[in-house]
PDB file of N, CA and C in Angstrom:
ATOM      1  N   UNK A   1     226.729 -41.889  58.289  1.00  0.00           N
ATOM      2  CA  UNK A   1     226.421 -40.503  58.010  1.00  0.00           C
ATOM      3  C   UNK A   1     227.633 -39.662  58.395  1.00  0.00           C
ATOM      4  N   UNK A   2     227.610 -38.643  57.692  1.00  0.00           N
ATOM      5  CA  UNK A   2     229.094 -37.606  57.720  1.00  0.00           C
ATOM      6  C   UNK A   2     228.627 -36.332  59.001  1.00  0.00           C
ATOM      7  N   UNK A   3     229.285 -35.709  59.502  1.00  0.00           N
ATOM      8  CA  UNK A   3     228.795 -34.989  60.005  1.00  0.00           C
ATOM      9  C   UNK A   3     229.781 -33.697  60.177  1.00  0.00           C
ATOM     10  N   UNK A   4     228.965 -32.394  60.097  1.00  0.00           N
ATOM     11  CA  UNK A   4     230.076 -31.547  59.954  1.00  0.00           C
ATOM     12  C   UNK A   4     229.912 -31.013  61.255  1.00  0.00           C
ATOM     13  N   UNK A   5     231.416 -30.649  62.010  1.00  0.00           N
ATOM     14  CA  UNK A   5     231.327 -30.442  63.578  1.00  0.00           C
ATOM     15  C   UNK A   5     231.836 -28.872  63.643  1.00  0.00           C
ATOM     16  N   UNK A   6     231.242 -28.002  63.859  1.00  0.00           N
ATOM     17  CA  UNK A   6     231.788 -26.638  64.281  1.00  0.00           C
ATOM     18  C   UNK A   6     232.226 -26.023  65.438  1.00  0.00           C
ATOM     19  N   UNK A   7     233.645 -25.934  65.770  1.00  0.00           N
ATOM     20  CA  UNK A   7     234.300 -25.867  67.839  1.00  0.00           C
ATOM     21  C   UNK A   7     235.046 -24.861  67.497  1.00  0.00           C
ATOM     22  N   UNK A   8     235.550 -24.730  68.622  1.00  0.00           N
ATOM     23  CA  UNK A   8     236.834 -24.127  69.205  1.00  0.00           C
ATOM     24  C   UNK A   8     237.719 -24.822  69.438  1.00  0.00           C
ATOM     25  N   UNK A   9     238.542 -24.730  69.646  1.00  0.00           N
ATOM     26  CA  UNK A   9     239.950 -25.909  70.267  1.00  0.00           C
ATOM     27  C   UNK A   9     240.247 -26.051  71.529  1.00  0.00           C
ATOM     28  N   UNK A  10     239.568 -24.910  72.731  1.00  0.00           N
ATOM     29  CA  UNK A  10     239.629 -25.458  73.853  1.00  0.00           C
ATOM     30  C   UNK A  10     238.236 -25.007  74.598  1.00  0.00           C
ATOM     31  N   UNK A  11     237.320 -26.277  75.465  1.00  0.00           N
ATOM     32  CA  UNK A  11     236.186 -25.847  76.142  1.00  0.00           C
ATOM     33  C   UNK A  11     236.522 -24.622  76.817  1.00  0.00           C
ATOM     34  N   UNK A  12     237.597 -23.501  77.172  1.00  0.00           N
ATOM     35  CA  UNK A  12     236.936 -22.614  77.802  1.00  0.00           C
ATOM     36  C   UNK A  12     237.008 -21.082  76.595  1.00  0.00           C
ATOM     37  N   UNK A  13     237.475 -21.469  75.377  1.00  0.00           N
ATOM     38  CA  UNK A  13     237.068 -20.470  74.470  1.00  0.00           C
ATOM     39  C   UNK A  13     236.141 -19.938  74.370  1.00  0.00           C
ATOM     40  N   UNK A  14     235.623 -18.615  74.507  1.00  0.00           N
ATOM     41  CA  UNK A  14     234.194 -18.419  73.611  1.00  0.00           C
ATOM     42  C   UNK A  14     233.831 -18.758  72.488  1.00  0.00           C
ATOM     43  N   UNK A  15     233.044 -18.854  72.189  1.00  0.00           N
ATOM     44  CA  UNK A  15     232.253 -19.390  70.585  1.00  0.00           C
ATOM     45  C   UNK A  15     232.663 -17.397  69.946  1.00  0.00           C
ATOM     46  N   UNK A  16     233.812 -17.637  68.733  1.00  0.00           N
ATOM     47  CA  UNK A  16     233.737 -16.728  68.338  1.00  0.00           C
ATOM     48  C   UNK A  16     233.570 -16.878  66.550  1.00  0.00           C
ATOM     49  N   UNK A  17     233.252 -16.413  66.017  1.00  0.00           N
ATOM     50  CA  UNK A  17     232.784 -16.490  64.511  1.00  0.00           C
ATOM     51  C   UNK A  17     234.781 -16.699  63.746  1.00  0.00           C
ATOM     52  N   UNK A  18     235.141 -15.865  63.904  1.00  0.00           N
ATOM     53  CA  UNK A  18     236.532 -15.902  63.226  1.00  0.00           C
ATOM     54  C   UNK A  18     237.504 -17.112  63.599  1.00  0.00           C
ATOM     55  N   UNK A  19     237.425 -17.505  65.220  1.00  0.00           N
ATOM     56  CA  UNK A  19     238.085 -18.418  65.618  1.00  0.00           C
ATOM     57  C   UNK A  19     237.470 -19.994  65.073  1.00  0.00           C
ATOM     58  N   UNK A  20     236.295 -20.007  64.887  1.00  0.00           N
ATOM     59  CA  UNK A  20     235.520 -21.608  64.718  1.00  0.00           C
ATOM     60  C   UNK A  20     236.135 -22.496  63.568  1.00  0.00           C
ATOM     61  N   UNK A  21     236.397 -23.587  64.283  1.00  0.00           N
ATOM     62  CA  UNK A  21     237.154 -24.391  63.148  1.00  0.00           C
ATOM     63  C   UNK A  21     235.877 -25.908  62.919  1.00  0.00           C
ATOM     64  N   UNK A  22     236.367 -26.205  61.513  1.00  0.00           N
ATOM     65  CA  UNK A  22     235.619 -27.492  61.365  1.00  0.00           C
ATOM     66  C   UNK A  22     235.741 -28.736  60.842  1.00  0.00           C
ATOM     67  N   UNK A  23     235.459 -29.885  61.351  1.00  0.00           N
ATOM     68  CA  UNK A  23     235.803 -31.216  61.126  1.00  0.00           C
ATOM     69  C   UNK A  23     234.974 -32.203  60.759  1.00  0.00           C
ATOM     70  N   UNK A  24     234.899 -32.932  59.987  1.00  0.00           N
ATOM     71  CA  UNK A  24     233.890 -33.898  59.341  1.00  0.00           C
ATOM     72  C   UNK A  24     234.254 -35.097  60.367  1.00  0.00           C
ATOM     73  N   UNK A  25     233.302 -36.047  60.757  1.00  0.00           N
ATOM     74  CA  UNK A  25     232.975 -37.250  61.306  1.00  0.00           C
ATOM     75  C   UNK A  25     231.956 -37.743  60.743  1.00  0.00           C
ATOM     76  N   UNK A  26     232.760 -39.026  60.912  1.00  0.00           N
ATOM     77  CA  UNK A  26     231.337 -40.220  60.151  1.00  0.00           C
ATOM     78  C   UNK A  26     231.174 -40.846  61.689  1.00  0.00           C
ATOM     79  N   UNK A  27     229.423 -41.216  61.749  1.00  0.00           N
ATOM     80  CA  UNK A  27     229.117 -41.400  62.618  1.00  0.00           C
ATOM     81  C   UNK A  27     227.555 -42.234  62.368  1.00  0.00           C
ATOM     82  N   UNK A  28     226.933 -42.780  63.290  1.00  0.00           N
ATOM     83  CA  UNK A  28     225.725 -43.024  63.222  1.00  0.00           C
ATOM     84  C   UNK A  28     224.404 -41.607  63.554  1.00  0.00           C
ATOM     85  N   UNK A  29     225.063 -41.113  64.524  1.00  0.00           N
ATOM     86  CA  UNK A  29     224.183 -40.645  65.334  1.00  0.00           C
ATOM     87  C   UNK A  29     225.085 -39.293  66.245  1.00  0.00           C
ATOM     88  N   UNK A  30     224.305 -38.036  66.520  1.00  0.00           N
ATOM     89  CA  UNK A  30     224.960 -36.646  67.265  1.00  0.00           C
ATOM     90  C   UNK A  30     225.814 -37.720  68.088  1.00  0.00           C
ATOM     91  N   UNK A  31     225.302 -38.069  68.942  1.00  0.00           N
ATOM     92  CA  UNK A  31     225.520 -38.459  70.385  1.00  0.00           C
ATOM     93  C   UNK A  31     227.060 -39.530  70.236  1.00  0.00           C
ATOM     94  N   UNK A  32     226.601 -39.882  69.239  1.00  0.00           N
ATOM     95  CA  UNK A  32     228.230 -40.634  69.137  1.00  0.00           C
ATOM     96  C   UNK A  32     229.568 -40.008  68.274  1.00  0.00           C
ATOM     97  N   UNK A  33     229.305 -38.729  67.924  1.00  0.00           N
ATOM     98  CA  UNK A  33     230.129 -37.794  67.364  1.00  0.00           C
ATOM     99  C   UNK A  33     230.728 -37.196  68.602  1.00  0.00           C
ATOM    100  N   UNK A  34     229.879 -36.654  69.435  1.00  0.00           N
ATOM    101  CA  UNK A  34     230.014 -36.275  70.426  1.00  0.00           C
ATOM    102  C   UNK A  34     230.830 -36.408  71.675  1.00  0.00           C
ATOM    103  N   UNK A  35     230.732 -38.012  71.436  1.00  0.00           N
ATOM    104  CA  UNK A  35     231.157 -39.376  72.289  1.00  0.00           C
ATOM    105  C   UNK A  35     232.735 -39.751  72.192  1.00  0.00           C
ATOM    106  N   UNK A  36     233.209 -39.419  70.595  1.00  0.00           N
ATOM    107  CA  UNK A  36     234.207 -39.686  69.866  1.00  0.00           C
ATOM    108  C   UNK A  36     235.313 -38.171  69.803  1.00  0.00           C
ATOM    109  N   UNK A  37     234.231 -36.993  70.378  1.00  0.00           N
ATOM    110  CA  UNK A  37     235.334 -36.186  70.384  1.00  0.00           C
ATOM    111  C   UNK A  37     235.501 -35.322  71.908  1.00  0.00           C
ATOM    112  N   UNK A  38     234.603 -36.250  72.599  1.00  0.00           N
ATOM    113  CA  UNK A  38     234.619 -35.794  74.154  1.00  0.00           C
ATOM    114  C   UNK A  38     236.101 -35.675  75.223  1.00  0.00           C
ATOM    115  N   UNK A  39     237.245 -36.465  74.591  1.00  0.00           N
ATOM    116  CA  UNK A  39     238.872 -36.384  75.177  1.00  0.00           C
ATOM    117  C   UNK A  39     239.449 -35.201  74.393  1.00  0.00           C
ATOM    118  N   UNK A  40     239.276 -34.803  73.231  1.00  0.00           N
ATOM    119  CA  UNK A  40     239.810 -34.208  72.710  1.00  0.00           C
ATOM    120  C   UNK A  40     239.909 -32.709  73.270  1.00  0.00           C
ATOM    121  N   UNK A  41     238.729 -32.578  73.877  1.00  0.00           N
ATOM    122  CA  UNK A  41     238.694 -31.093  74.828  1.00  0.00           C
ATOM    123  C   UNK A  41     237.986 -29.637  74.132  1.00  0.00           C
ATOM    124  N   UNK A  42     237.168 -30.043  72.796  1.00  0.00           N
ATOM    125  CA  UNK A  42     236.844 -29.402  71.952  1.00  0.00           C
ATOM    126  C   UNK A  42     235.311 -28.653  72.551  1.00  0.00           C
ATOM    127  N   UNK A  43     235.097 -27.562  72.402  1.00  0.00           N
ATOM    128  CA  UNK A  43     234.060 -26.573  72.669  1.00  0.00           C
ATOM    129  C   UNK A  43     233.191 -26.585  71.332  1.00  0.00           C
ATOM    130  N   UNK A  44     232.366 -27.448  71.464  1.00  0.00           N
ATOM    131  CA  UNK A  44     231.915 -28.038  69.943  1.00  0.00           C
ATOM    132  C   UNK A  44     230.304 -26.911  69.984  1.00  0.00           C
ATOM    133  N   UNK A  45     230.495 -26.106  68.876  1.00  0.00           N
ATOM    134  CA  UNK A  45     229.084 -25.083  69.117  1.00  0.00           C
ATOM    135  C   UNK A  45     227.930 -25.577  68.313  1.00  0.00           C
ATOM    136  N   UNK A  46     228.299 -26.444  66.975  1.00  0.00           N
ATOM    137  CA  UNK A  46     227.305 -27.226  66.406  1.00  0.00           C
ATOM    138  C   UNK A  46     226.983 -28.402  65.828  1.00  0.00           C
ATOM    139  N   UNK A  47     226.937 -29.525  65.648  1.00  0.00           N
ATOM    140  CA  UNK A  47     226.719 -30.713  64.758  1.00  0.00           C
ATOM    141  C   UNK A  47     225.996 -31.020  63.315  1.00  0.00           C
ATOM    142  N   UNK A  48     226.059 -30.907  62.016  1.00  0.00           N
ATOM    143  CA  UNK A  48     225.477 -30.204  61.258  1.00  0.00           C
ATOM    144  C   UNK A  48     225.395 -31.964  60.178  1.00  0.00           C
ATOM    145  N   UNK A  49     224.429 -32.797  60.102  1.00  0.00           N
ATOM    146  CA  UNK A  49     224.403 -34.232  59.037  1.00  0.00           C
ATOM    147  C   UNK A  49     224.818 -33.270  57.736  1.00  0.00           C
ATOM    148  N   UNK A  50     225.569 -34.143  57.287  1.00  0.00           N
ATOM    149  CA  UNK A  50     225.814 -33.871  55.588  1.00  0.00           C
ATOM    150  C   UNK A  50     225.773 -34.605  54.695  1.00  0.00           C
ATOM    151  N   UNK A  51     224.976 -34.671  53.805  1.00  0.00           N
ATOM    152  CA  UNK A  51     224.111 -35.239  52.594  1.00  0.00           C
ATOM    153  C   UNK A  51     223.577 -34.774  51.621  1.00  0.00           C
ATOM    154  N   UNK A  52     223.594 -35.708  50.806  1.00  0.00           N
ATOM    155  CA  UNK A  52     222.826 -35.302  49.336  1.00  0.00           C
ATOM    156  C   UNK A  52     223.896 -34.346  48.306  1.00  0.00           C
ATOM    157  N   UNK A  53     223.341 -33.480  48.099  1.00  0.00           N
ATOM    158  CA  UNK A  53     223.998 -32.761  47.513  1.00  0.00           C
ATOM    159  C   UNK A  53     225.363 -31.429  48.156  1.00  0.00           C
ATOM    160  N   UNK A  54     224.299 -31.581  49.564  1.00  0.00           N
ATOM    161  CA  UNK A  54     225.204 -30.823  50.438  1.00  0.00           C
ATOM    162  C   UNK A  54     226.719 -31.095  50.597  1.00  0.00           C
ATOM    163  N   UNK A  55     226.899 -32.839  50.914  1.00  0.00           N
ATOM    164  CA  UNK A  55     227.734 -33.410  50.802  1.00  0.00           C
ATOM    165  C   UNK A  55     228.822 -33.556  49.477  1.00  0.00           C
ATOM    166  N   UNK A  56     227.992 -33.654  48.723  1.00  0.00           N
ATOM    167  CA  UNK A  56     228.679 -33.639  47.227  1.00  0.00           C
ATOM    168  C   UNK A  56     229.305 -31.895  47.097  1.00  0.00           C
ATOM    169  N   UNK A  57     228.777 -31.239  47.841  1.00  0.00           N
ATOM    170  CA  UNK A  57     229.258 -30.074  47.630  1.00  0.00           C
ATOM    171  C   UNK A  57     230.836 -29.500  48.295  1.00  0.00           C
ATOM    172  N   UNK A  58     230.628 -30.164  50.015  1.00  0.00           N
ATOM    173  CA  UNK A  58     231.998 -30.448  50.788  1.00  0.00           C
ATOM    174  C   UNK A  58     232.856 -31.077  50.130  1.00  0.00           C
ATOM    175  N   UNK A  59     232.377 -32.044  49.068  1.00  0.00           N
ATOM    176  CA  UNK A  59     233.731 -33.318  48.909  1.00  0.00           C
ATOM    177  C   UNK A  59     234.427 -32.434  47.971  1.00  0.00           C
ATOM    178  N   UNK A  60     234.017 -31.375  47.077  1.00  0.00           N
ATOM    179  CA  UNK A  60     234.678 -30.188  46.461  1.00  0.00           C
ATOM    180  C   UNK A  60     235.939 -29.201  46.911  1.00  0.00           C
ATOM    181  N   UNK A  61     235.613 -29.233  48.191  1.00  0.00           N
ATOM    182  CA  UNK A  61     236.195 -28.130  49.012  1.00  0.00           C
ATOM    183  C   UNK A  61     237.790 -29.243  49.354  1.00  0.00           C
ATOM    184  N   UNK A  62     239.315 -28.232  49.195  1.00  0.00           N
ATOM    185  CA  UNK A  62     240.262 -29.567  48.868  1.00  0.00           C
ATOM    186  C   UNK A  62     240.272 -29.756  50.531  1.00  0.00           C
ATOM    187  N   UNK A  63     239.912 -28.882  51.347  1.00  0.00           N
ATOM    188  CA  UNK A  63     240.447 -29.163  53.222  1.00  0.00           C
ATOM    189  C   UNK A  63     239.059 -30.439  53.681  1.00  0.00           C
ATOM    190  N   UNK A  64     238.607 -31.068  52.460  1.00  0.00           N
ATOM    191  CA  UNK A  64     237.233 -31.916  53.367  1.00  0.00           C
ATOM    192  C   UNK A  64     238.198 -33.467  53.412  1.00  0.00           C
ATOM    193  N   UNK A  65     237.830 -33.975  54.356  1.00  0.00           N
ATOM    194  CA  UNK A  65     239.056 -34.785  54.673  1.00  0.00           C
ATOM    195  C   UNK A  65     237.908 -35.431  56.768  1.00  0.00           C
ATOM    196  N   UNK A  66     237.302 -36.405  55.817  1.00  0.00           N
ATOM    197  CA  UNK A  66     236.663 -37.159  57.106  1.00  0.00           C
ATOM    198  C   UNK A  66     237.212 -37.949  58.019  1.00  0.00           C
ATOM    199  N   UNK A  67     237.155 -37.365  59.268  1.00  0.00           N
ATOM    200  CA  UNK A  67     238.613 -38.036  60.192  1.00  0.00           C
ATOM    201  C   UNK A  67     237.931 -39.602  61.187  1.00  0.00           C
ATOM    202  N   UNK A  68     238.600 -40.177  60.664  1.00  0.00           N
ATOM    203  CA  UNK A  68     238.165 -41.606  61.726  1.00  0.00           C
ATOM    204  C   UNK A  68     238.925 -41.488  62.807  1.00  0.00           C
ATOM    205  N   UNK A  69     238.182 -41.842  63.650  1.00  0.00           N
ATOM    206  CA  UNK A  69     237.700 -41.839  65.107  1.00  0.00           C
ATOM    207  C   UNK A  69     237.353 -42.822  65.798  1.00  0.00           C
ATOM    208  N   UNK A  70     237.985 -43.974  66.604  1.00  0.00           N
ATOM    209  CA  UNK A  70     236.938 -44.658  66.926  1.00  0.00           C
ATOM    210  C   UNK A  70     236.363 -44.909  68.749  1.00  0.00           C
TER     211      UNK A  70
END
């Protein structure tokens, strides 16, 4: 499953609407998205599965680009 991740770039940022950046992960499960971007130092505000058509809709967009991780 793909997952779309919505952060900041450093845990002591506020969650601000203009600053939020976002990154696709394939993953099984939240907890191992989570798991996979826990060194990175990211202030992660949401975890969002992407599918179906939703997905077909990202793979449109040219910045969608699913980052392996392991």
């Amino acid at each position: 499953m793909i997952f779309k991740v919505y952060f900041q770039e450093t845990i002591t940022e506020v969650p601000v609407r203009e600053k939020t950046k976002t990154i696709y992960v394939e993953a099984d499960y939240e907890r191992e998205v989570r798991t996979k971007l826990a060194d990175r130092g990211y202030n992660v505000e949401r975890l969002e599965p992407v599918t179906g058509a939703y997905l077909n809709y990202e793979k449109q967009n040219e910045d969608f680009k699913v980052l392996e991780i392991r």
